[in-house]
Protein backbone atom coordinates (compact mmCIF):
# COMPACT_ATOMS: atom_id res chain seq x y z
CA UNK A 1 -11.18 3.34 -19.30
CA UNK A 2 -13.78 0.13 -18.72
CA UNK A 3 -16.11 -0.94 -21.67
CA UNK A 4 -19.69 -0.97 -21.03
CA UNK A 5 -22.46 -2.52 -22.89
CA UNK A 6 -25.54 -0.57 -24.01
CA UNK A 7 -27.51 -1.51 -27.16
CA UNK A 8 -25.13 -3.70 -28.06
CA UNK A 9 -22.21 -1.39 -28.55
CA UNK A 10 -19.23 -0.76 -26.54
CA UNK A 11 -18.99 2.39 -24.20
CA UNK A 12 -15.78 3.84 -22.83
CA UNK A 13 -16.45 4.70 -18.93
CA UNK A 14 -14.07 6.45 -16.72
CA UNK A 15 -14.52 5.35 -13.20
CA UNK A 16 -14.39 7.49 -10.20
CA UNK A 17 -14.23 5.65 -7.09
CA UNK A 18 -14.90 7.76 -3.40
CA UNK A 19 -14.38 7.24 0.42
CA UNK A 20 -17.03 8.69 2.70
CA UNK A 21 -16.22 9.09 6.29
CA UNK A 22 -18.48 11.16 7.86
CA UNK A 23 -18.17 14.76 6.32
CA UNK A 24 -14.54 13.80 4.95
CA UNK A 25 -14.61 12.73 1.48
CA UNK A 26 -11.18 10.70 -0.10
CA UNK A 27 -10.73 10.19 -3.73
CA UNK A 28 -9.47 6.40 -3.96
CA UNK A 29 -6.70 7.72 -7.60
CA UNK A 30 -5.43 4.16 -7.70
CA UNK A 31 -8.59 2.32 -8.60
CA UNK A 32 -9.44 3.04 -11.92
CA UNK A 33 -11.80 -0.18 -12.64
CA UNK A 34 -15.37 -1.31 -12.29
CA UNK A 35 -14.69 -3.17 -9.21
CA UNK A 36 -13.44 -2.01 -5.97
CA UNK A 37 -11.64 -4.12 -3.43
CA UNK A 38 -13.14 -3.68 0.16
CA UNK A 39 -10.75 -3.45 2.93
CA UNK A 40 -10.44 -2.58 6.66
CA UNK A 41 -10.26 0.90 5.59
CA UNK A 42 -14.05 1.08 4.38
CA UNK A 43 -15.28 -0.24 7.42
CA UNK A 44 -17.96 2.27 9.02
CA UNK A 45 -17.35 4.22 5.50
CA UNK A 46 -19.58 4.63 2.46
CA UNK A 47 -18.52 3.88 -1.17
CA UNK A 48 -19.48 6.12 -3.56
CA UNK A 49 -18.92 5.49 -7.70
CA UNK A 50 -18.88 7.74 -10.52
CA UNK A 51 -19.36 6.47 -13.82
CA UNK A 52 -19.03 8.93 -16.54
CA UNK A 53 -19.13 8.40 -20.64
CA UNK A 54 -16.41 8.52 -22.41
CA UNK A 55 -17.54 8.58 -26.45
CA UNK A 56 -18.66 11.48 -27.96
CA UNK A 57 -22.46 9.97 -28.91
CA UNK A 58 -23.01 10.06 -24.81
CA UNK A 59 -22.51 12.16 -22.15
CA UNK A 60 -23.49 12.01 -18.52
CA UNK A 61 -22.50 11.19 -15.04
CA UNK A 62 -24.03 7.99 -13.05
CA UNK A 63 -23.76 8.00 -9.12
CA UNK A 64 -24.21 5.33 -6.71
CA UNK A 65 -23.28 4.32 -3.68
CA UNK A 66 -23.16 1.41 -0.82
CA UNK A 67 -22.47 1.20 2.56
CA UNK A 68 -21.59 1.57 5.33
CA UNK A 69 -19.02 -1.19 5.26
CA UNK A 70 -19.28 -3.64 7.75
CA UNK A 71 -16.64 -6.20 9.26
CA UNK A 72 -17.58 -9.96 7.62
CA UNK A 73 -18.84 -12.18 9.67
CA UNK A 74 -15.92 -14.69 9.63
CA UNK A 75 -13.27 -11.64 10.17
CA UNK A 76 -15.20 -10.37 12.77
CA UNK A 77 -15.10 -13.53 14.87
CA UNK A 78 -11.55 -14.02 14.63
CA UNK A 79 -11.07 -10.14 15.81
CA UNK A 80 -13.08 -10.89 18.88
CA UNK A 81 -11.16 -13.86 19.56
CA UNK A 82 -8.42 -11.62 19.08
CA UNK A 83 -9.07 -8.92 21.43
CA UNK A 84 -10.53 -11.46 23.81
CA UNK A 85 -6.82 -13.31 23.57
CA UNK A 86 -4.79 -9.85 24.04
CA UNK A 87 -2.91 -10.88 21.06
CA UNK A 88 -2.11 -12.58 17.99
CA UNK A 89 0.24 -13.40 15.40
CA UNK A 90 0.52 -13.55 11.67
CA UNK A 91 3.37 -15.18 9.01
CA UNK A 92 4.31 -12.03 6.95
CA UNK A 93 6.86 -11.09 4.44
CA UNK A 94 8.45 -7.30 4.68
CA UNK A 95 9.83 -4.92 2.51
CA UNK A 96 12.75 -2.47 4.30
CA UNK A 97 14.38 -0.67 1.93
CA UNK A 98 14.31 0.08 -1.51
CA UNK A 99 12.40 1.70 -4.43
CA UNK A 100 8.76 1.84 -2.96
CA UNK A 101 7.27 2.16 -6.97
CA UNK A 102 8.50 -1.16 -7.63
CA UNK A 103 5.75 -3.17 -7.82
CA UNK A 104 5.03 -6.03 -5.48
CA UNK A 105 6.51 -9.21 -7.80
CA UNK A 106 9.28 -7.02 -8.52
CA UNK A 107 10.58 -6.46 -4.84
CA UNK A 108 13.06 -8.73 -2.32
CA UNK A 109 10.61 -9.94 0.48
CA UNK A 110 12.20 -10.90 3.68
CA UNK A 111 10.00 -13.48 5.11
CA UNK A 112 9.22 -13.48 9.00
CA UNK A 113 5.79 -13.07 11.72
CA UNK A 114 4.56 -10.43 13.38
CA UNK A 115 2.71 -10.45 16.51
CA UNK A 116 0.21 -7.97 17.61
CA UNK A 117 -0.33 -6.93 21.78
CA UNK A 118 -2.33 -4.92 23.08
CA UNK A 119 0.47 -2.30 23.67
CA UNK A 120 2.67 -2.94 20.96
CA UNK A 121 3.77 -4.78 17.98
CA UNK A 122 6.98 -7.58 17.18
CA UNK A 123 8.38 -7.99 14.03
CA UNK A 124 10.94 -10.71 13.85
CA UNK A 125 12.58 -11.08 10.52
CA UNK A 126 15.95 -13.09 10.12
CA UNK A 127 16.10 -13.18 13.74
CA UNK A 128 16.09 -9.62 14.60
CA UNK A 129 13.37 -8.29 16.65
CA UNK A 130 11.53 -4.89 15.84
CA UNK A 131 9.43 -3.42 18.72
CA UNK A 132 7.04 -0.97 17.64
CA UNK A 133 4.62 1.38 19.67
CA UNK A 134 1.59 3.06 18.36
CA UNK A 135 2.09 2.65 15.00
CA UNK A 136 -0.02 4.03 11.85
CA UNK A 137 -1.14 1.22 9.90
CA UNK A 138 -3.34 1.53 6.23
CA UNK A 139 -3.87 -0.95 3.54
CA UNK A 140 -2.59 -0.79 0.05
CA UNK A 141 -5.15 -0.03 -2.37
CA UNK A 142 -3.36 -1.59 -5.22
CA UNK A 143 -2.44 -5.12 -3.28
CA UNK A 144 -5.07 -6.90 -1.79
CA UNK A 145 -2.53 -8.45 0.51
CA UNK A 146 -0.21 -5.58 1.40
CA UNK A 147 -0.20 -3.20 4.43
CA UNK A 148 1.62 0.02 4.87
CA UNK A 149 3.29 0.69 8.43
CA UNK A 150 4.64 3.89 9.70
CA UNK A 151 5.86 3.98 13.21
CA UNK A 152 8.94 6.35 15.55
CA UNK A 153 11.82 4.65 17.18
CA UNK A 154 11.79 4.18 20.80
CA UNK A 155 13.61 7.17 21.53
CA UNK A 156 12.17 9.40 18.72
CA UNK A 157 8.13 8.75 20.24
CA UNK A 158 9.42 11.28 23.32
CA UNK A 159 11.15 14.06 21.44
CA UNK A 160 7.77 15.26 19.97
CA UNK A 161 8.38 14.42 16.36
CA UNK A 162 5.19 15.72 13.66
CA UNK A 163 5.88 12.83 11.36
CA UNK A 164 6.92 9.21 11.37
CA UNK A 165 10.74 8.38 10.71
CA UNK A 166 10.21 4.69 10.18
CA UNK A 167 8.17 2.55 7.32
CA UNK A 168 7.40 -0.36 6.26
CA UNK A 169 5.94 -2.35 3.50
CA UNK A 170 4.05 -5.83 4.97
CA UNK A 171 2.55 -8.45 2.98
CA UNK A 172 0.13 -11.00 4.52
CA UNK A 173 -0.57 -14.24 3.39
CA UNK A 174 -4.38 -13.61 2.34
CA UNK A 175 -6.83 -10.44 2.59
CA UNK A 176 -8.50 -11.65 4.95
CA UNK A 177 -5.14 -11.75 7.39
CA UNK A 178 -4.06 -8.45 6.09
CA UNK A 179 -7.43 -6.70 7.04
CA UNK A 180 -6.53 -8.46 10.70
CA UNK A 181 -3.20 -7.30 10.96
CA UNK A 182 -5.26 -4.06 10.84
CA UNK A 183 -8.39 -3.95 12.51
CA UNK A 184 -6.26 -5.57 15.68
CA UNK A 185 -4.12 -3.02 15.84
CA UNK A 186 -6.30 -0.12 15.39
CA UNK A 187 -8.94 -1.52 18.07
CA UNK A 188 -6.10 -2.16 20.44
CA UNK A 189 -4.79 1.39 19.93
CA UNK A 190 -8.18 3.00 20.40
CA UNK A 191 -8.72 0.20 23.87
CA UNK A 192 -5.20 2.13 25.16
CA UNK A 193 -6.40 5.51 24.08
CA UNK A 194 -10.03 5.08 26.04
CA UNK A 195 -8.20 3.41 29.04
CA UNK A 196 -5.33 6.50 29.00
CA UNK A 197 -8.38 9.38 28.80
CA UNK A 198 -10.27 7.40 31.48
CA UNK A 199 -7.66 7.13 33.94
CA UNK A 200 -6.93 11.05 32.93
CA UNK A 201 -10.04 11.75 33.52
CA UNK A 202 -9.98 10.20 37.23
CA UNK A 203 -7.24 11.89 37.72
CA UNK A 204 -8.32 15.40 36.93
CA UNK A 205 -11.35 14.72 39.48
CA UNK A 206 -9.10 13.94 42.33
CA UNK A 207 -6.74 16.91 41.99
CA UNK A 208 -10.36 18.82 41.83
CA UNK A 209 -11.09 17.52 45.13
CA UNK A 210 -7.94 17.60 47.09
């Protein structure tokens, strides 16, 4: 519960905050305040609040909403320069293993970098390299630096597997890197996914013609 100020006397509000993509709608549980932190995750999305009363003198529901979400200028340039470079790489600190409801301060960090390719990304922490393909990357909605990173091993990504056996917790050094870390992955993934359904898409109209 947030305290609002009407008249001069303190209001208990409940805060409902809301993810519009499109015709998909997500309930964002783990912000409960009057502020919401923007991420990589709203981009293209609209934000919706709910504000309802809390005290038994007032009842009632406010709506509003904002959006869509667009990349910041400053993040935006150095994605381009990104994309335009094939890669990148960013100073990180990663969290294997463990109890995942520990909060943030309260976990071991192993500190390392992680580099993100067009086709892949390196994790090297204590001098062991992780290779990871297509991963499934989303932002923490309680850290502002955090990233959560699900992804197969090399051998499991052929054996048709439903869900990811691998996961890890990353923590950039700012927001701004963390929402990099993202949006470079996600726009390489979808570059490989248009040049894969292109070149499928050749191919189907040779084999048509022959």
């Amino acid at each position: 519960r947030q305290m609002c100020i009407r008249d001069r006397v303190p209001i208990a509000i409940k805060w409902a905050w809301k993810r519009v993509k499109g015709k998909r709608v997500y309930k964002m549980n783990d912000i409960t305040g009057n502020t919401y932190p923007l991420s990589a995750d709203d981009v293209g999305c609209i934000i919706r609040v709910e504000a309802t009363a809390m005290e038994d003198h007032y009842e009632g529901t406010v709506y509003a909403e904002f959006g869509p979400v667009t990349v910041e200028p400053a993040t935006k340039k150095s994605l381009e320069y990104i994309l335009a470079s094939g890669s990148s790489q960013f100073p990180v600190s990663v969290y294997y293993q463990g109890d995942r409801n520990k909060l943030p301060e309260e976990r071991e960090w192993d500190e390392g970098r992680l580099i993100v390719y067009v086709d892949k990304v390196e994790l090297f922490i204590k001098k062991k390299l992780t290779t990871i393909v297509w991963p499934k990357v989303e932002v923490s909605q309680v850290d502002s630096q955090m990233l959560h990173l699900w992804y197969f091993d090399k051998d499991e990504m052929f054996l048709g597997e439903k869900e990811f056996t691998n996961t890890l917790d990353i923590r950039a050094l700012t927001r701004k890197s963390r929402d990099l870390i993202v949006l470079s992955i996600r726009c390489f993934s979808a570059l490989n996914q248009y040049k894969n359904s292109k070149v499928i898409s050749m191919l189907n109209t040779c084999l048509l013609y022959t």
